[in-house]
C-alpha atoms as a PDB file:
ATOM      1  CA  UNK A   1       0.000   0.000   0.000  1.00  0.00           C
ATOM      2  CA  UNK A   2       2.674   2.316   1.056  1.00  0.00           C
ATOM      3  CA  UNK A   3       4.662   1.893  -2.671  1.00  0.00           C
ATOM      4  CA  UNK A   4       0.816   2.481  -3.784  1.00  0.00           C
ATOM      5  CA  UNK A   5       0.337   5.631  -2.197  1.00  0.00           C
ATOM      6  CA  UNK A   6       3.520   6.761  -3.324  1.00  0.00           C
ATOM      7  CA  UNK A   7       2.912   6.334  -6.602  1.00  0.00           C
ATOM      8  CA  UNK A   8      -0.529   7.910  -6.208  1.00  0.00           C
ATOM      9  CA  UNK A   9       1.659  11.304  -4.957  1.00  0.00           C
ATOM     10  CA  UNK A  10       4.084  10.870  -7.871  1.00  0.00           C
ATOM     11  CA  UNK A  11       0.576  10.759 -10.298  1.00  0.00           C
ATOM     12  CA  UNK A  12      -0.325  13.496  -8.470  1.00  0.00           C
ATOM     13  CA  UNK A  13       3.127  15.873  -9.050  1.00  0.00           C
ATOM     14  CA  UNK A  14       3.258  14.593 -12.153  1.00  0.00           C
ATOM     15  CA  UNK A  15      -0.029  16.169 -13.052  1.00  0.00           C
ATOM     16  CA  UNK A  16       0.212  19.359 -11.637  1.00  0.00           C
ATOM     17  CA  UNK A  17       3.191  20.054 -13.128  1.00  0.00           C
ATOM     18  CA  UNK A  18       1.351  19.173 -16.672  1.00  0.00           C
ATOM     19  CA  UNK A  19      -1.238  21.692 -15.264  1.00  0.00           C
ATOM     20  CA  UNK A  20       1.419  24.215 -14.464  1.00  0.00           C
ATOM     21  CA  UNK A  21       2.589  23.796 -17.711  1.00  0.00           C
ATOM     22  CA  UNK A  22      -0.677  24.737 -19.593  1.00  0.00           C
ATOM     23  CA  UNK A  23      -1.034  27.747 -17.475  1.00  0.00           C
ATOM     24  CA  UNK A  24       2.315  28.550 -18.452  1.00  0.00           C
ATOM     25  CA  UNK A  25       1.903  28.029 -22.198  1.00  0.00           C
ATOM     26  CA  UNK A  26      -1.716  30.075 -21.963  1.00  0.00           C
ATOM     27  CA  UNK A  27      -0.572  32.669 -20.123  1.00  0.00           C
ATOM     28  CA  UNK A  28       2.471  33.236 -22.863  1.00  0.00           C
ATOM     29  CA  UNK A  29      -0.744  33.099 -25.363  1.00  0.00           C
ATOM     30  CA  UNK A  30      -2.498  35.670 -23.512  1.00  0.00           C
ATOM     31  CA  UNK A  31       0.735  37.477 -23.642  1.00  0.00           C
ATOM     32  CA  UNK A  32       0.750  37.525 -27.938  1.00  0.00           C
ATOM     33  CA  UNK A  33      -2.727  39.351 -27.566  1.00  0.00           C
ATOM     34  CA  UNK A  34      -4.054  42.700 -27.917  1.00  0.00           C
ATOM     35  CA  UNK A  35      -6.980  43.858 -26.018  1.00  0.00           C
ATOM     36  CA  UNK A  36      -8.689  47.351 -26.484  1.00  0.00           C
ATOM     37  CA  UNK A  37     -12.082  48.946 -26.786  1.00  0.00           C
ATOM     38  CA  UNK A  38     -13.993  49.349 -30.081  1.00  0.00           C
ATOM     39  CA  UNK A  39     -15.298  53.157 -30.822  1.00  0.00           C
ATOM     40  CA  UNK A  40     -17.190  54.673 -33.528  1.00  0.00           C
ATOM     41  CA  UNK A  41     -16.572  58.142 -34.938  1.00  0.00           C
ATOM     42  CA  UNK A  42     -19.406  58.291 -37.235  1.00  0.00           C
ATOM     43  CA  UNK A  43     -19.673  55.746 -39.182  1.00  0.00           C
ATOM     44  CA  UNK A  44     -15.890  54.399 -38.743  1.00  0.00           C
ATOM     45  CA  UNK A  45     -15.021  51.721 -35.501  1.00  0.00           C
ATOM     46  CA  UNK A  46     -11.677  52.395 -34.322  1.00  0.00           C
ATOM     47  CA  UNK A  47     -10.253  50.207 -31.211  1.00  0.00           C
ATOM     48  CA  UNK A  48      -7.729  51.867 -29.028  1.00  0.00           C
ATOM     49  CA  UNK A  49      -5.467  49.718 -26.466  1.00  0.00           C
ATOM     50  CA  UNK A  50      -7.164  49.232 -23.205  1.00  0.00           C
ATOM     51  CA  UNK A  51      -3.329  50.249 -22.161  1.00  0.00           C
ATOM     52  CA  UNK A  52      -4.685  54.383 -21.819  1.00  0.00           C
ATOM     53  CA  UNK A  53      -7.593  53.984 -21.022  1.00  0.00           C
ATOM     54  CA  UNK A  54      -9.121  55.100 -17.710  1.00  0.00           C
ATOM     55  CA  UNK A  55     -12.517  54.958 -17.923  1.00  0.00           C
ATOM     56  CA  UNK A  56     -16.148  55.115 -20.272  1.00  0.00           C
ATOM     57  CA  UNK A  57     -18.446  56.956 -19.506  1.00  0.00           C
ATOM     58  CA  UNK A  58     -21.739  58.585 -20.897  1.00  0.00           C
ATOM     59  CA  UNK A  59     -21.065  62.188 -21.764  1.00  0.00           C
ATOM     60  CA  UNK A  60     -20.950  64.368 -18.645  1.00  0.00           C
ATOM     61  CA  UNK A  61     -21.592  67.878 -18.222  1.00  0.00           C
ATOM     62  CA  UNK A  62     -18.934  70.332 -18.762  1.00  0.00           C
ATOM     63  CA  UNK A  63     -18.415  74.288 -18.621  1.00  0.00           C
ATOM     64  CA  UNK A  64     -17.464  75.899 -21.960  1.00  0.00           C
ATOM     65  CA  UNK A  65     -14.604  77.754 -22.601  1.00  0.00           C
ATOM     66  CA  UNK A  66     -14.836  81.278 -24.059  1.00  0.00           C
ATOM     67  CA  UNK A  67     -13.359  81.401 -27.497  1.00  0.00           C
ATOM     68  CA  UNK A  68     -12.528  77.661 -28.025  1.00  0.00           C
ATOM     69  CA  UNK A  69     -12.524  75.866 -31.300  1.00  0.00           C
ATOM     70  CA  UNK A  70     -15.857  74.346 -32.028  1.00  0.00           C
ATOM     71  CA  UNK A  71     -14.005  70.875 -31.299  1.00  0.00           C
ATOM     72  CA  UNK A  72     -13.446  71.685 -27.704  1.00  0.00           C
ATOM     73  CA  UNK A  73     -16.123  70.972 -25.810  1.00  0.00           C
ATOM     74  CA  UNK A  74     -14.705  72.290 -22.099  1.00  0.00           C
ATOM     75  CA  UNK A  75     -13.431  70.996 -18.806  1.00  0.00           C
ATOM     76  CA  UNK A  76     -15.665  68.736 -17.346  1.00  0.00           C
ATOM     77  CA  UNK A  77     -15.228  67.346 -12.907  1.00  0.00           C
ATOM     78  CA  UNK A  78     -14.895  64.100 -13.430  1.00  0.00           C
ATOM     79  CA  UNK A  79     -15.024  62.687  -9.676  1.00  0.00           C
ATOM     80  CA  UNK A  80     -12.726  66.277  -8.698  1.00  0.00           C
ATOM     81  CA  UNK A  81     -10.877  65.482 -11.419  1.00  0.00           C
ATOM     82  CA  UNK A  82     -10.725  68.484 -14.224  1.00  0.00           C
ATOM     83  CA  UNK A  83     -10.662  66.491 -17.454  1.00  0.00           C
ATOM     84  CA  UNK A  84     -10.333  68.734 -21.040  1.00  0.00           C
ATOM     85  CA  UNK A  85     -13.280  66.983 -23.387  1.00  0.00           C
ATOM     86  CA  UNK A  86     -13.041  66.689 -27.328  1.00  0.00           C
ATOM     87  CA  UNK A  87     -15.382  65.980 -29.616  1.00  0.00           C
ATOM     88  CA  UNK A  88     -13.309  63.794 -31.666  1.00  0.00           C
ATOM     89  CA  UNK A  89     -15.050  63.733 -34.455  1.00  0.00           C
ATOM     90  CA  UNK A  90     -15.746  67.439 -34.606  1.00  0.00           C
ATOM     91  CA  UNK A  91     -12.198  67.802 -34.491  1.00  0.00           C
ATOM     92  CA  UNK A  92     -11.782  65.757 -37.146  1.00  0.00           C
ATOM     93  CA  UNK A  93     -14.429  66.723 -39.995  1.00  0.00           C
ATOM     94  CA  UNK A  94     -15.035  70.329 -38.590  1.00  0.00           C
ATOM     95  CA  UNK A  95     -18.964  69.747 -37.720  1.00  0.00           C
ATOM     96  CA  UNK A  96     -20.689  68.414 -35.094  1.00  0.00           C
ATOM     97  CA  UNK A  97     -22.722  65.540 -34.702  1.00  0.00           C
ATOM     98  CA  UNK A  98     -25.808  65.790 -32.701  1.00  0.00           C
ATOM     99  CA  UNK A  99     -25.055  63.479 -29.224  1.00  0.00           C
ATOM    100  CA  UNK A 100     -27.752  60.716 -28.523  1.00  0.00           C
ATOM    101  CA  UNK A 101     -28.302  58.021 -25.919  1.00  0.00           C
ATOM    102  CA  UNK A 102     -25.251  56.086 -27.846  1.00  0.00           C
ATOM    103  CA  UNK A 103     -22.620  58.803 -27.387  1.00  0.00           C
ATOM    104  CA  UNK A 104     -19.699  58.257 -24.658  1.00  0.00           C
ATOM    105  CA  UNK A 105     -16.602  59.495 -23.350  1.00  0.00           C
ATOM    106  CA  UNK A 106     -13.605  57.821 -23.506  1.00  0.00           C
ATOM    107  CA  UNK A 107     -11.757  59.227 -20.742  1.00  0.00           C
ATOM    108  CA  UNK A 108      -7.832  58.884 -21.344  1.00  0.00           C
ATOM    109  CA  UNK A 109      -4.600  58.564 -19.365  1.00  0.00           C
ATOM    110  CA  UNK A 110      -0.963  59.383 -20.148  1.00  0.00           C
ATOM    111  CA  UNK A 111       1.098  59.795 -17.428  1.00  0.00           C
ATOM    112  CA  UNK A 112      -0.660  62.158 -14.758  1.00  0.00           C
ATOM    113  CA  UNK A 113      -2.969  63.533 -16.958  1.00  0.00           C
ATOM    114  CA  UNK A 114      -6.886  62.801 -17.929  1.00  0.00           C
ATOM    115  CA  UNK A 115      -8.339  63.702 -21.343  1.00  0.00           C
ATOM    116  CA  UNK A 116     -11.901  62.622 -22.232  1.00  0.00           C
ATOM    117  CA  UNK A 117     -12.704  61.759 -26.181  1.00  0.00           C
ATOM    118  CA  UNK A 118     -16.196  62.289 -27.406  1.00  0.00           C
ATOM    119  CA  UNK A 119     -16.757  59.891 -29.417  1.00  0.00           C
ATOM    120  CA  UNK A 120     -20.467  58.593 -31.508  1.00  0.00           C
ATOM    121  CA  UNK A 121     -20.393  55.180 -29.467  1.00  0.00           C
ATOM    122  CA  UNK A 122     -18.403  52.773 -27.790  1.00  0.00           C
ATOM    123  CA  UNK A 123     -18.661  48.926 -29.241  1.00  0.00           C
ATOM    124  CA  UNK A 124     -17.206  47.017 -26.781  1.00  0.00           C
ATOM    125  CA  UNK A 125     -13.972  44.917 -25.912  1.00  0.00           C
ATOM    126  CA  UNK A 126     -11.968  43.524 -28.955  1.00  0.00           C
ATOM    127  CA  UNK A 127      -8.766  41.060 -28.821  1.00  0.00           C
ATOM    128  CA  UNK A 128      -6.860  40.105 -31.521  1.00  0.00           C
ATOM    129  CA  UNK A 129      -3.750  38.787 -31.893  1.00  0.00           C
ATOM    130  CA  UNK A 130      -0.726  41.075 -31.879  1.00  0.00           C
ATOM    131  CA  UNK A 131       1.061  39.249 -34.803  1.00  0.00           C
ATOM    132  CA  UNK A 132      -2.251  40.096 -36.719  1.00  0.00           C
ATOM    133  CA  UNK A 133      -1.308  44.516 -36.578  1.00  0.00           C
ATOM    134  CA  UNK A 134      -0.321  45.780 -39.822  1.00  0.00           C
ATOM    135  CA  UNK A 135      -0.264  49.046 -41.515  1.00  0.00           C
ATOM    136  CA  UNK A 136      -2.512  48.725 -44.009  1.00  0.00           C
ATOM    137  CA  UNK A 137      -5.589  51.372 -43.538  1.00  0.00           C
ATOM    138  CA  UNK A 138      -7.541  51.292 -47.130  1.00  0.00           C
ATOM    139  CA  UNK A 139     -10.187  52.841 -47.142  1.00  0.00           C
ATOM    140  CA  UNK A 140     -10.098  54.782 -43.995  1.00  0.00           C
ATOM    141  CA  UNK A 141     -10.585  58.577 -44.029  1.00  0.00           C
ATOM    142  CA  UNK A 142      -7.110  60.798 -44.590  1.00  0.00           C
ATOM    143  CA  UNK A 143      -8.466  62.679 -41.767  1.00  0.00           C
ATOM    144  CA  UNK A 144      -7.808  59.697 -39.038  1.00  0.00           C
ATOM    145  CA  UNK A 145      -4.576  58.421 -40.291  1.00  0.00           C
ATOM    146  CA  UNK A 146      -2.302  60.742 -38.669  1.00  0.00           C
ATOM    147  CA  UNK A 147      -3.815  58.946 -35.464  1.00  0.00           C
ATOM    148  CA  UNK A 148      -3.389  55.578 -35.946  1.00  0.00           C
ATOM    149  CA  UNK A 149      -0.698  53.140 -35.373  1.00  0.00           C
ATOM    150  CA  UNK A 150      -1.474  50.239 -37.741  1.00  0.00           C
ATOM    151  CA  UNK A 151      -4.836  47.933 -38.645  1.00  0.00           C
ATOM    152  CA  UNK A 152      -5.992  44.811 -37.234  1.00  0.00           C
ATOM    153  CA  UNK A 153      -7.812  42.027 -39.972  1.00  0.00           C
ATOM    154  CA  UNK A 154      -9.997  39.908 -38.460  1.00  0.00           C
ATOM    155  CA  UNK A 155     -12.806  37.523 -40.305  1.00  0.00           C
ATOM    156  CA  UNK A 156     -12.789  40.081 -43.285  1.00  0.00           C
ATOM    157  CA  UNK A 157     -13.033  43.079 -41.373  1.00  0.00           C
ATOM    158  CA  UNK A 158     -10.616  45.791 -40.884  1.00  0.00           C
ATOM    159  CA  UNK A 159     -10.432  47.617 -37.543  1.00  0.00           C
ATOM    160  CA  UNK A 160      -7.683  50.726 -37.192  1.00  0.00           C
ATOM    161  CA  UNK A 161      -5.964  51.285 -34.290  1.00  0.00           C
ATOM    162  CA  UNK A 162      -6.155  54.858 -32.851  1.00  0.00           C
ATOM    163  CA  UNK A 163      -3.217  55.691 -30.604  1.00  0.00           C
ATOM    164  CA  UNK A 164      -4.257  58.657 -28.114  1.00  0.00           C
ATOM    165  CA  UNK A 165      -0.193  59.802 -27.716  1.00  0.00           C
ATOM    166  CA  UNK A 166      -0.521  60.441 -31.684  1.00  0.00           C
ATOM    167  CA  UNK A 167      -3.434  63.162 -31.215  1.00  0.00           C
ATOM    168  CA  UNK A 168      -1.596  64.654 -28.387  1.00  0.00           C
ATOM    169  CA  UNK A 169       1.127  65.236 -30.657  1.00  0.00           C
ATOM    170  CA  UNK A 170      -0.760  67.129 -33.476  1.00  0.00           C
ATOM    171  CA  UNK A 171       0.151  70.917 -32.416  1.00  0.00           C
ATOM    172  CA  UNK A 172      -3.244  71.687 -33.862  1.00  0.00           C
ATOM    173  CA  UNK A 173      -5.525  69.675 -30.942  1.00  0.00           C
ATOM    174  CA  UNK A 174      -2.763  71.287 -28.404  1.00  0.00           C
ATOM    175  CA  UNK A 175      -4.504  74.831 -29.711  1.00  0.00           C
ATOM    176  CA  UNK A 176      -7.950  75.063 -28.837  1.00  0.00           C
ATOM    177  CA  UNK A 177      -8.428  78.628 -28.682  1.00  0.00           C
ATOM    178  CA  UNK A 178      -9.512  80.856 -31.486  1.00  0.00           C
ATOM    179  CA  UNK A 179      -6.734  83.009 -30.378  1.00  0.00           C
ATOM    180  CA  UNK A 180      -4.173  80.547 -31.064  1.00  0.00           C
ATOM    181  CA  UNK A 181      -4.787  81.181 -34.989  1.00  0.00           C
END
């Protein structure tokens, strides 16, 4: 019995460290993929890495700022938080969009600071696999691809990447003052 139970310990090891294997070998899987959040800006979906982001939200109110580009929509309190809010797609195309039950704010982090993105809806979570990012945008608008940072294909659909750091960047949505004309 005792040569028994010993081999029923050995079983036991030798299992577990099969087990530990697969979590090993899934968690360097997990590791090869991307994860973000799907937007819309009118009629385009974008995903953006989950990596930035801080938080979704519907669109909150915020306080207008006197002489601001049509683009900037104000500084919204955000949980005593002041958070700067775009309409992203205004900024983009130079009109506004009228907001409905499906518009959100993407609220954005880079380093200390918050920014919130209005954007026509949120879509949910997307993964894909990171091997599957290329740079190939047909057929999106040449007003977005200053912003992105490559395309994921999945089952025959394309979905750009938008990269927040790229927008902060463009000297133009650093200006959004009439005055700074």
């Amino acid at each position: 019995m005792a040569a028994s139970a010993i081999e029923q310990l050995r079983e036991i090891e030798s299992k577990s460290l099969s087990r530990g294997a697969l979590v090993v070998q899934s968690a360097q899987m997990k590791a090869a993929e991307w994860r973000g959040i799907g937007f819309r800006v009118g009629e385009t979906e974008l995903v953006t890495s989950m990596q930035h982001i801080a938080e979704v939200l519907k669109v909150v109110e915020y306080t207008r700022i006197p002489s601001s580009k049509i683009w900037f929509e104000g500084i919204a309190n955000v949980r005593g938080q002041l958070v700067p809010v775009t309409d992203f797609y205004s900024f983009l195309y130079g009109r506004r969009l009228p907001a409905d039950r499906d518009t959100r704010m993407i609220l954005f982090r880079l380093a200390n600071s918050v920014s919130g993105l209005v954007v026509t809806s949120v879509t949910g979570i997307r993964n894909f696999r990171e091997d599957a990012l290329d740079q190939d945008a047909t057929g999106i608008s040449d007003e977005i691809i200053p912003y992105l940072s490559g395309c994921f294909h999945q089952s025959g659909d394309a979905y750009p990447v938008f990269d927040f750091s790229r927008l902060l960047n463009d000297e133009r949505f650093m200006h959004v003052t009439e005055l700074n004309e």
